[in-house]
Structure formats: structure tokens, C-alpha cells
N, C-alpha and C. Protein backbone atom coordinates (compact mmCIF):
# COMPACT_ATOMS: atom_id res chain seq x y z
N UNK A 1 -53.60 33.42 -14.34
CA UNK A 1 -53.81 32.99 -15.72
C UNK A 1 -52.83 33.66 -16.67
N UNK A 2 -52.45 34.72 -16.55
CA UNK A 2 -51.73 35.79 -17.39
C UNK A 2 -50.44 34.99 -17.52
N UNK A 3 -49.79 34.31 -15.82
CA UNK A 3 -48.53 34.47 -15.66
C UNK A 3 -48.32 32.82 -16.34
N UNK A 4 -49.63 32.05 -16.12
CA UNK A 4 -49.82 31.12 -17.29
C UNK A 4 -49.36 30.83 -18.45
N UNK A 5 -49.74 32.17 -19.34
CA UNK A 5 -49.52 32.16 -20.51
C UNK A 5 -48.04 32.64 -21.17
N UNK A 6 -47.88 33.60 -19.96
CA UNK A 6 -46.61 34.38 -20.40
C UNK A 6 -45.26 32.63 -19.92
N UNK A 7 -46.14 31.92 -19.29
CA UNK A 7 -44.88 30.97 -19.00
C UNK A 7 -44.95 29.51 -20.33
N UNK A 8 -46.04 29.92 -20.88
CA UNK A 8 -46.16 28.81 -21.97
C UNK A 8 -45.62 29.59 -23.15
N UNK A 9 -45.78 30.72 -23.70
CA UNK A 9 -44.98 31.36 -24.67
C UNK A 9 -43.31 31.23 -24.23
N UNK A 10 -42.79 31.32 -22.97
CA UNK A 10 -41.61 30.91 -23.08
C UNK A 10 -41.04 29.25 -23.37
N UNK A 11 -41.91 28.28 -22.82
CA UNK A 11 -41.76 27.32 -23.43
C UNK A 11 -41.94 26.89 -25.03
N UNK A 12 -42.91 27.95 -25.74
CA UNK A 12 -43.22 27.93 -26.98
C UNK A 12 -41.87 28.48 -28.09
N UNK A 13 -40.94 29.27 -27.08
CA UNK A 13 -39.94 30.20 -27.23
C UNK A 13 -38.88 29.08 -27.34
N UNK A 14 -38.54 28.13 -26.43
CA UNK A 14 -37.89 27.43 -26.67
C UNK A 14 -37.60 26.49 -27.44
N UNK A 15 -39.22 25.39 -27.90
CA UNK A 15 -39.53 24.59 -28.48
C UNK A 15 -39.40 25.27 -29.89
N UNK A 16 -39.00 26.44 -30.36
CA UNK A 16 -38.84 27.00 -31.57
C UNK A 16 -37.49 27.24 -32.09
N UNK A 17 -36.59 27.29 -30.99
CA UNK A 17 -35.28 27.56 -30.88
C UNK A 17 -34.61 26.51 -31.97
N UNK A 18 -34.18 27.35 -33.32
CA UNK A 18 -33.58 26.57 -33.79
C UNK A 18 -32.17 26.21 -33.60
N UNK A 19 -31.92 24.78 -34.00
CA UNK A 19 -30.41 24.65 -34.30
C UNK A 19 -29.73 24.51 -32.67
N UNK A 20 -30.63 24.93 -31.58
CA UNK A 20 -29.75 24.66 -30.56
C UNK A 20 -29.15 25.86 -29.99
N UNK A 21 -29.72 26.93 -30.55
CA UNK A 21 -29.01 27.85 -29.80
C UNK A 21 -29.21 28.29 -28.35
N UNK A 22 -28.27 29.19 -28.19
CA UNK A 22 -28.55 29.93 -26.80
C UNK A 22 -29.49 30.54 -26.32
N UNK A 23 -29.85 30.46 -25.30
CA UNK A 23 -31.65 31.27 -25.21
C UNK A 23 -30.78 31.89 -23.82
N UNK A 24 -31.23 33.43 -23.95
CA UNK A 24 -31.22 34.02 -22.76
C UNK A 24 -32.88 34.42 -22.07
N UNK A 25 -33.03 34.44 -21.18
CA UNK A 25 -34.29 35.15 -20.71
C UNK A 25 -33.78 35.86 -19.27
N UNK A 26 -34.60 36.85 -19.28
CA UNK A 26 -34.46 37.77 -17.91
C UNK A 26 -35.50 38.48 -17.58
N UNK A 27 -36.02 39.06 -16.56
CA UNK A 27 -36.35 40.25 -15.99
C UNK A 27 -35.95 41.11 -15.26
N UNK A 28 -36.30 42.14 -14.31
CA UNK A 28 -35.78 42.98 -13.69
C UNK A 28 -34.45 43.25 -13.72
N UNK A 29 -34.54 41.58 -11.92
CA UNK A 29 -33.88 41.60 -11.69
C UNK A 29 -33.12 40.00 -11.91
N UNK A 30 -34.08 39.44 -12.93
CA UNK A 30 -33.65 38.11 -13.14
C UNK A 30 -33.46 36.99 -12.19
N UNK A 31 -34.69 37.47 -10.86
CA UNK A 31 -34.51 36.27 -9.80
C UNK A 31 -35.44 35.81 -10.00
N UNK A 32 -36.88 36.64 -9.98
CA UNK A 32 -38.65 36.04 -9.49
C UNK A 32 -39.22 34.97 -10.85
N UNK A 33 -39.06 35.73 -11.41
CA UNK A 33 -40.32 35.21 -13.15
C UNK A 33 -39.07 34.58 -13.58
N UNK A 34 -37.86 34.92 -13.79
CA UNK A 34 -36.71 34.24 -14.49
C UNK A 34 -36.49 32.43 -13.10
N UNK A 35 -36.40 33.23 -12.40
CA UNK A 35 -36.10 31.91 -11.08
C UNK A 35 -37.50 30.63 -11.64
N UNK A 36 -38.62 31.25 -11.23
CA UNK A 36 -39.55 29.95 -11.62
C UNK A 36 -39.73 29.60 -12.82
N UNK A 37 -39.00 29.93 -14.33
CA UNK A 37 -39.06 29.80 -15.69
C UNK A 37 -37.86 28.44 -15.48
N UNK A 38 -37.03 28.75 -14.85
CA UNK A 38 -35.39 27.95 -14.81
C UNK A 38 -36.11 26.43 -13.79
N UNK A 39 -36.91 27.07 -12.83
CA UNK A 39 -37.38 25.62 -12.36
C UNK A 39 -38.69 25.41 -13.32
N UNK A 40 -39.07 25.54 -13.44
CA UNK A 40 -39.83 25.17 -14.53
C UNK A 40 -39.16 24.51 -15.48
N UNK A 41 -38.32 24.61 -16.44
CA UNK A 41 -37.64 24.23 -17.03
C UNK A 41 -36.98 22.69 -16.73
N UNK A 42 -36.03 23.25 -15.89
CA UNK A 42 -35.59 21.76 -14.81
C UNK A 42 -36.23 20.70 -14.54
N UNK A 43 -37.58 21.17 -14.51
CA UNK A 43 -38.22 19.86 -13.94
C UNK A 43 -38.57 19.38 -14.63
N UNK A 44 -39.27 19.82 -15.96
CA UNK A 44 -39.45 18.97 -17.41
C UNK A 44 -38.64 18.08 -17.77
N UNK A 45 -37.13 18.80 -17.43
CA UNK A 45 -35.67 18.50 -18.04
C UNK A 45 -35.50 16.69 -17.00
N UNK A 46 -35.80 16.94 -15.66
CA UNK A 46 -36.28 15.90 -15.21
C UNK A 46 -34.69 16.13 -14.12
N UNK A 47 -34.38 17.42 -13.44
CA UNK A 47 -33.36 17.58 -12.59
C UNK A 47 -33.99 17.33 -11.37
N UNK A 48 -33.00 17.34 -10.06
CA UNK A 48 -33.88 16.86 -9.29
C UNK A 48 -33.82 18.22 -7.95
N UNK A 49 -34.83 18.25 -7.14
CA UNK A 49 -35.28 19.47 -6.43
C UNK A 49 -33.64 19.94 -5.72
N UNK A 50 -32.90 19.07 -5.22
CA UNK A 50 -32.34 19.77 -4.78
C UNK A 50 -30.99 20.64 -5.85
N UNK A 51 -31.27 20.07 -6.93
CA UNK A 51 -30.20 20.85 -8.16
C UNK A 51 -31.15 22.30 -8.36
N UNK A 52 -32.64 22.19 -8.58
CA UNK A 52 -33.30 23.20 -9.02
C UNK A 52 -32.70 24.14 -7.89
N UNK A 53 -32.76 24.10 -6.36
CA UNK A 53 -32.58 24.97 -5.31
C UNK A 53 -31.77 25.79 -5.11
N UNK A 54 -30.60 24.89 -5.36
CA UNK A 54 -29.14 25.37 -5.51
C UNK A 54 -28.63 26.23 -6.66
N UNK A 55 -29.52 25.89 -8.04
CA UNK A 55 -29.26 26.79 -8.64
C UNK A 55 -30.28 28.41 -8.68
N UNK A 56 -31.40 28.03 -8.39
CA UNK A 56 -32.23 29.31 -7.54
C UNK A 56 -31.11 29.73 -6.72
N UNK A 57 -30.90 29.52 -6.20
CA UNK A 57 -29.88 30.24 -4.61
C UNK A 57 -28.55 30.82 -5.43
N UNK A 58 -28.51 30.59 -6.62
CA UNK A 58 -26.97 31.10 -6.43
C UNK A 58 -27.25 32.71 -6.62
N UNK A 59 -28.46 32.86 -6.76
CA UNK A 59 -28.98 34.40 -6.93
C UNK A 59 -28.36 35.05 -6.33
N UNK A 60 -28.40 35.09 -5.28
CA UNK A 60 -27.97 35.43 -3.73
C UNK A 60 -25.92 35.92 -3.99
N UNK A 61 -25.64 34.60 -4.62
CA UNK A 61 -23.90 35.22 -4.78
C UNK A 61 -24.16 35.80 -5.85
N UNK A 62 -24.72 35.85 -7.01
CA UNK A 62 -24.44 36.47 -8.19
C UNK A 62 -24.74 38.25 -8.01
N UNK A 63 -25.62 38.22 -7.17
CA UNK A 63 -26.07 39.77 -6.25
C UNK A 63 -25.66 39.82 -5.16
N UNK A 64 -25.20 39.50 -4.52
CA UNK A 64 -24.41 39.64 -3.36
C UNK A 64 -23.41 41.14 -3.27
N UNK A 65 -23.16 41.75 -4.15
CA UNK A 65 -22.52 43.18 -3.72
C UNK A 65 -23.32 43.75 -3.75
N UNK A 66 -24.84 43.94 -4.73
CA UNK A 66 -25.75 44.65 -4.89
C UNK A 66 -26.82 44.31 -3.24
N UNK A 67 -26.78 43.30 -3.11
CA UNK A 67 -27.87 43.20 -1.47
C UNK A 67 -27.10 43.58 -0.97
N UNK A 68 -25.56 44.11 -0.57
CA UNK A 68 -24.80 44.21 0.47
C UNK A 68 -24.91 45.97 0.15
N UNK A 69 -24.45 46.14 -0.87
CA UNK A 69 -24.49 47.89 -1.05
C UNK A 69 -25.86 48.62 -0.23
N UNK A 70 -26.86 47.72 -0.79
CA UNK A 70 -28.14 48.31 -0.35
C UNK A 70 -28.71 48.10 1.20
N UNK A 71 -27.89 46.78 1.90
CA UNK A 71 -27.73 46.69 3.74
C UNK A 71 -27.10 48.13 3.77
N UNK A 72 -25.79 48.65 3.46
CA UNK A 72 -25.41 48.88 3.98
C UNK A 72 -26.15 50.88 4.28
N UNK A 73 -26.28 50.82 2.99
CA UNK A 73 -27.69 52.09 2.36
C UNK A 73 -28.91 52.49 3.88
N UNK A 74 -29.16 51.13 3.82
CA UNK A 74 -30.16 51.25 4.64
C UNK A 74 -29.48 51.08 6.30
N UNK A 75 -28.71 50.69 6.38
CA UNK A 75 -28.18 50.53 7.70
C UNK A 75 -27.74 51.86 8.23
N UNK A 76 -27.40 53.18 7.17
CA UNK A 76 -27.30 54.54 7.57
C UNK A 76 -28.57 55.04 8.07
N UNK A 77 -29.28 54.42 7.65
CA UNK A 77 -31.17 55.11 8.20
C UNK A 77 -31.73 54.43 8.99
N UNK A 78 -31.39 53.28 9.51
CA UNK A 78 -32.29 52.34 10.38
C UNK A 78 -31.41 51.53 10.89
N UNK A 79 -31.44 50.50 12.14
CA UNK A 79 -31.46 49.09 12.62
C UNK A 79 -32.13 48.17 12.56
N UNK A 80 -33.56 48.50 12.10
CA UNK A 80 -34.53 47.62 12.04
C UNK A 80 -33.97 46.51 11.39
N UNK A 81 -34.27 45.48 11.94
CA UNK A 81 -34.45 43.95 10.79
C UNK A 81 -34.95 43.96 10.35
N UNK A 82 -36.28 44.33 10.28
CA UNK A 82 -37.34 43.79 9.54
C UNK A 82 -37.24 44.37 7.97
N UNK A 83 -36.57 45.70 8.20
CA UNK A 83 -36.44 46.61 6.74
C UNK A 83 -34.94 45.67 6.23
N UNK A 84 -34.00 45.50 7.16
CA UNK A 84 -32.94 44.49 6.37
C UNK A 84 -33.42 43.29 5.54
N UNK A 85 -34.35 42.50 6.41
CA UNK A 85 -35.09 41.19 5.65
C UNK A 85 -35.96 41.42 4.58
N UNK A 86 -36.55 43.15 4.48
CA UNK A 86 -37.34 43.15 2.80
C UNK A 86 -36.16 43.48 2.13
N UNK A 87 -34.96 44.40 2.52
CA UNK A 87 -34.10 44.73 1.28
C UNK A 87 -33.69 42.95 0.97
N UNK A 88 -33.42 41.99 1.97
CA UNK A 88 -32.79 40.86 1.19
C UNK A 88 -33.78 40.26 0.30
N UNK A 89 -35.09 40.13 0.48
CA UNK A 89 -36.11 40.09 -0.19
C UNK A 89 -35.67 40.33 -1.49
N UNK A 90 -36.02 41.56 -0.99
CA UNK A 90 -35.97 42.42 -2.61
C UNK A 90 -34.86 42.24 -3.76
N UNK A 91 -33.62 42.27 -3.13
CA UNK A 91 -32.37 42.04 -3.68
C UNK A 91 -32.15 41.00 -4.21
N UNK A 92 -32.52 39.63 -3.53
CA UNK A 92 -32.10 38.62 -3.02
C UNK A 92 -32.93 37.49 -3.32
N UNK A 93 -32.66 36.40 -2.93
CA UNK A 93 -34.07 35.28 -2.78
C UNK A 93 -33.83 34.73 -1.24
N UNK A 94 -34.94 34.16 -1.56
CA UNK A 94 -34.75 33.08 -0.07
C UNK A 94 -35.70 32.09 -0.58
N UNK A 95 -35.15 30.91 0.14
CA UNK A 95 -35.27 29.74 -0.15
C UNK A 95 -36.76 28.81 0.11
N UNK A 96 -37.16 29.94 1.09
CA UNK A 96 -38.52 29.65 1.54
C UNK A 96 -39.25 29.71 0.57
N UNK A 97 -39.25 30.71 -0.23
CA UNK A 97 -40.50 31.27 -1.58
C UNK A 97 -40.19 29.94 -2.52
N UNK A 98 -39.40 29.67 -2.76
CA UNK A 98 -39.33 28.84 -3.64
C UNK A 98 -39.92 27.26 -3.61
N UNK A 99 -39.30 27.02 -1.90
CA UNK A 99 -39.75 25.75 -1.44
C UNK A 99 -41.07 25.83 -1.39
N UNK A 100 -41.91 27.20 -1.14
CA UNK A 100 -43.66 27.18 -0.93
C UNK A 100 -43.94 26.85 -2.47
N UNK A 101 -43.48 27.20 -3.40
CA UNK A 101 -44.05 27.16 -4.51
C UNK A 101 -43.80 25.49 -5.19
N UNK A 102 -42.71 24.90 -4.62
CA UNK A 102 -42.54 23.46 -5.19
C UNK A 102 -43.65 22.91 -4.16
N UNK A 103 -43.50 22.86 -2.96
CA UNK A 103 -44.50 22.07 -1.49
C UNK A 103 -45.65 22.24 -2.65
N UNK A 104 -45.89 23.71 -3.20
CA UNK A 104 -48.07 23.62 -3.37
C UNK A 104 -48.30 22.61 -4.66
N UNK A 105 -47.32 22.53 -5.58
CA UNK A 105 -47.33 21.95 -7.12
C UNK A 105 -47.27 20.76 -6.67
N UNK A 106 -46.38 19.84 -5.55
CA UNK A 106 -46.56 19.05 -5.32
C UNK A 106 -47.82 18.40 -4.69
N UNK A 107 -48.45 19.05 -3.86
CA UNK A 107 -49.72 18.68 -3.03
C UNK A 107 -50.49 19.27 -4.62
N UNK A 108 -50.34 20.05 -5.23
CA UNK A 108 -51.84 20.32 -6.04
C UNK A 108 -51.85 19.41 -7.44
N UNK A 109 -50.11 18.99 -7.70
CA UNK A 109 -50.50 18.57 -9.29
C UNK A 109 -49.15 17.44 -9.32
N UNK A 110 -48.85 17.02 -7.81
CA UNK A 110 -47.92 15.64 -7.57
C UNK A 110 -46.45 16.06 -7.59
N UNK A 111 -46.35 17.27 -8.72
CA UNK A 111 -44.63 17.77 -8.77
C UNK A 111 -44.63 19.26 -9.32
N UNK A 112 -43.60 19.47 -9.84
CA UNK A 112 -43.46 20.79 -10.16
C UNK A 112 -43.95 20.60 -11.66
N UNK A 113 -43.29 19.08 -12.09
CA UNK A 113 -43.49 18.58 -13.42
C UNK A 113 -44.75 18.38 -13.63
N UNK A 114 -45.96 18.16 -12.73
CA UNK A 114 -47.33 17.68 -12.75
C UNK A 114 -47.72 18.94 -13.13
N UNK A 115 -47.37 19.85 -12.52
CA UNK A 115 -47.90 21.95 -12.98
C UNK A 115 -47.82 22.38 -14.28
N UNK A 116 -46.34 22.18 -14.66
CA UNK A 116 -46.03 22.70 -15.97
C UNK A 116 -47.14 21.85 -17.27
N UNK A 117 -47.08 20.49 -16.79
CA UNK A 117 -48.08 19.70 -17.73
C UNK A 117 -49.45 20.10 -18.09
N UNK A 118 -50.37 20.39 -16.60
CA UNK A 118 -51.25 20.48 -16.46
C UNK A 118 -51.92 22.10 -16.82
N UNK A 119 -51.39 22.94 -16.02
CA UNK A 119 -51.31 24.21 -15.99
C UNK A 119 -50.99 25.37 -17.08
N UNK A 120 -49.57 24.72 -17.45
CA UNK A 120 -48.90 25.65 -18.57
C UNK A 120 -49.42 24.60 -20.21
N UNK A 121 -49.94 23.55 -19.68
CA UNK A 121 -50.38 22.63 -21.01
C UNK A 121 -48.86 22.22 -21.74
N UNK A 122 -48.01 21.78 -21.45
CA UNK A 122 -47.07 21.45 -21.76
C UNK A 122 -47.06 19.36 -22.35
N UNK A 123 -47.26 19.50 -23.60
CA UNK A 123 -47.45 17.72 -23.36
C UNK A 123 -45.96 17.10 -23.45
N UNK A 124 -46.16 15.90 -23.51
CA UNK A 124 -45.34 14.84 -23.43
C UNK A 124 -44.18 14.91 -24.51
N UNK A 125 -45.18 15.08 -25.63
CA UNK A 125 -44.43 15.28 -26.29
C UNK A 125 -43.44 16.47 -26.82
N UNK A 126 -43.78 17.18 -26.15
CA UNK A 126 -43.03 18.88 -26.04
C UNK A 126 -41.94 18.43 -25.58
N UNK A 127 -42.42 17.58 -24.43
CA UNK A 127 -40.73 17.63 -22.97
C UNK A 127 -40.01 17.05 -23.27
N UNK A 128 -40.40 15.61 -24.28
CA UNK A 128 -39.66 14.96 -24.94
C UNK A 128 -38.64 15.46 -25.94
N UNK A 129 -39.31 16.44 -26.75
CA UNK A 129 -38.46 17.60 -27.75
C UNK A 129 -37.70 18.64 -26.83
N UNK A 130 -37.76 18.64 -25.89
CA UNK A 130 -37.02 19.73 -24.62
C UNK A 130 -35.56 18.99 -24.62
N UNK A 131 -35.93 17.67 -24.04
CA UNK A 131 -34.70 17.00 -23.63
C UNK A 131 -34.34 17.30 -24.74
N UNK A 132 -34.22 16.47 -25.85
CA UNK A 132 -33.75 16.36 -27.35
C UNK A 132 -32.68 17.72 -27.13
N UNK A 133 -33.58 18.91 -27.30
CA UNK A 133 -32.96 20.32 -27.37
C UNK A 133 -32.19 20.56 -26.78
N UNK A 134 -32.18 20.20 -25.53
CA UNK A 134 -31.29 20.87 -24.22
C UNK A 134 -30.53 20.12 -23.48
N UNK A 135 -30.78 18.75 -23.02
CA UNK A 135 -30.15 18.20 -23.04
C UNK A 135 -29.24 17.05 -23.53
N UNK A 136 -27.79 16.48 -23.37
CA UNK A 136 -26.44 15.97 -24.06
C UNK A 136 -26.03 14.94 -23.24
């Protein structure tokens, strides 16, 4: 419910944005809460899953020295995989988390777009003022 609200104040964030400007948003590390805000976004915007993916994924190159510094960190203390696959975790995304989270919106609310509507209370007429805003 929390992560609910905190995702409808960013849409409230936007829909306020005057004049068109630039909106940055981030966290941490600007993959998890920032990653599903950007698909979130997208799908209102009316992009299609495999644009949302690809741009989730570019996480991965944009951190890519930072997951590699930290393999290599940990590769002085261990061989394990399994500790390599949480640092990429951690660092990193993978494509799976993301796809579980579009698969459940789809089976629970038809799309990702059916969630944001339903869930985050986003109406029609908001998304309609989205496009307007954001997209040219």
C-alpha cells in the first residue's frame, strides 16, 4: 500500500510539472523503485513491453564498472556463484524481476497499464494529460 502511494505522488509529481520540464527521479541506486516508476510510466505512455525491457536493462551497462569492480572485490574472497549472482543482483538487474512483475499485472489487472489504473488510481484522464506532457 505504501509503495502505492509513494508511486501515485510521483505520478501526481508529474501531472504538476509545469511547462514541460525535465523531471529527474532516482533512488539508491536508481534501478528497483526508479526501474518500475519508468515502466510504469511507459505503459501509460502506451510503449510497448519489449521497449520498457530494454530500457530496464540498460541498467546493467550504465553500472557495468560498478557490478564489475564489486565481481571482482568479491572474487578475492570467494568462487562461489551464488555470492557472484547476489552481487549482480544487487548491482545490477535481471530481467527475470521485471518480467515477474509485468507476467503478475498482466494475469491480475490485464497489463501493466490495467495496474497503474486500478491500483495507483491513475484515470483516463490523467494518461491522457501524460501523453499531452511527455509525449511529441
Amino acid at each position: 500500500f505504501r509503495a502505492q502511494q509513494g508511486y501515485r505522488k510521483f505520478f501526481d509529481y508529474l501531472l504538476s510539472n509545469p511547462d514541460g520540464c525535465s523531471v529527474l527521479w532516482h533512488c539508491n541506486a536508481g534501478k528497483d523503485r526508479t526501474g518500475i516508476a519508468a515502466v510504469f510510466l511507459m505503459s501509460v505512455l502506451d510503449f510497448d513491453r519489449e521497449t520498457m525491457m530494454e530500457d530496464y536493462l540498460l541498467t546493467n551497462e550504465y553500472r557495468a564498472d560498478r557490478i564489475e569492480s564489486m565481481l571482482e572485490k568479491a572474487r578475492e574472497l570467494t568462487d562461489d556463484e551464488r555470492i557472484m549472482t547476489g552481487i549482480r543482483c544487487m548491482f545490477g538487474v535481471m530481467p527475470e524481476t521485471m518480467e515477474q512483475m509485468m507476467d503478475w499485472c498482466d494475469r491480475e489487472y490485464g497489463s501493466v497499464k490495467g495496474f497503474v489504473q486500478k491500483k495507483i488510481n491513475l484515470s483516463d484522464d490523467e494518461i491522457d494529460r501524460l501523453k499531452a506532457m511527455y509525449l511529441e
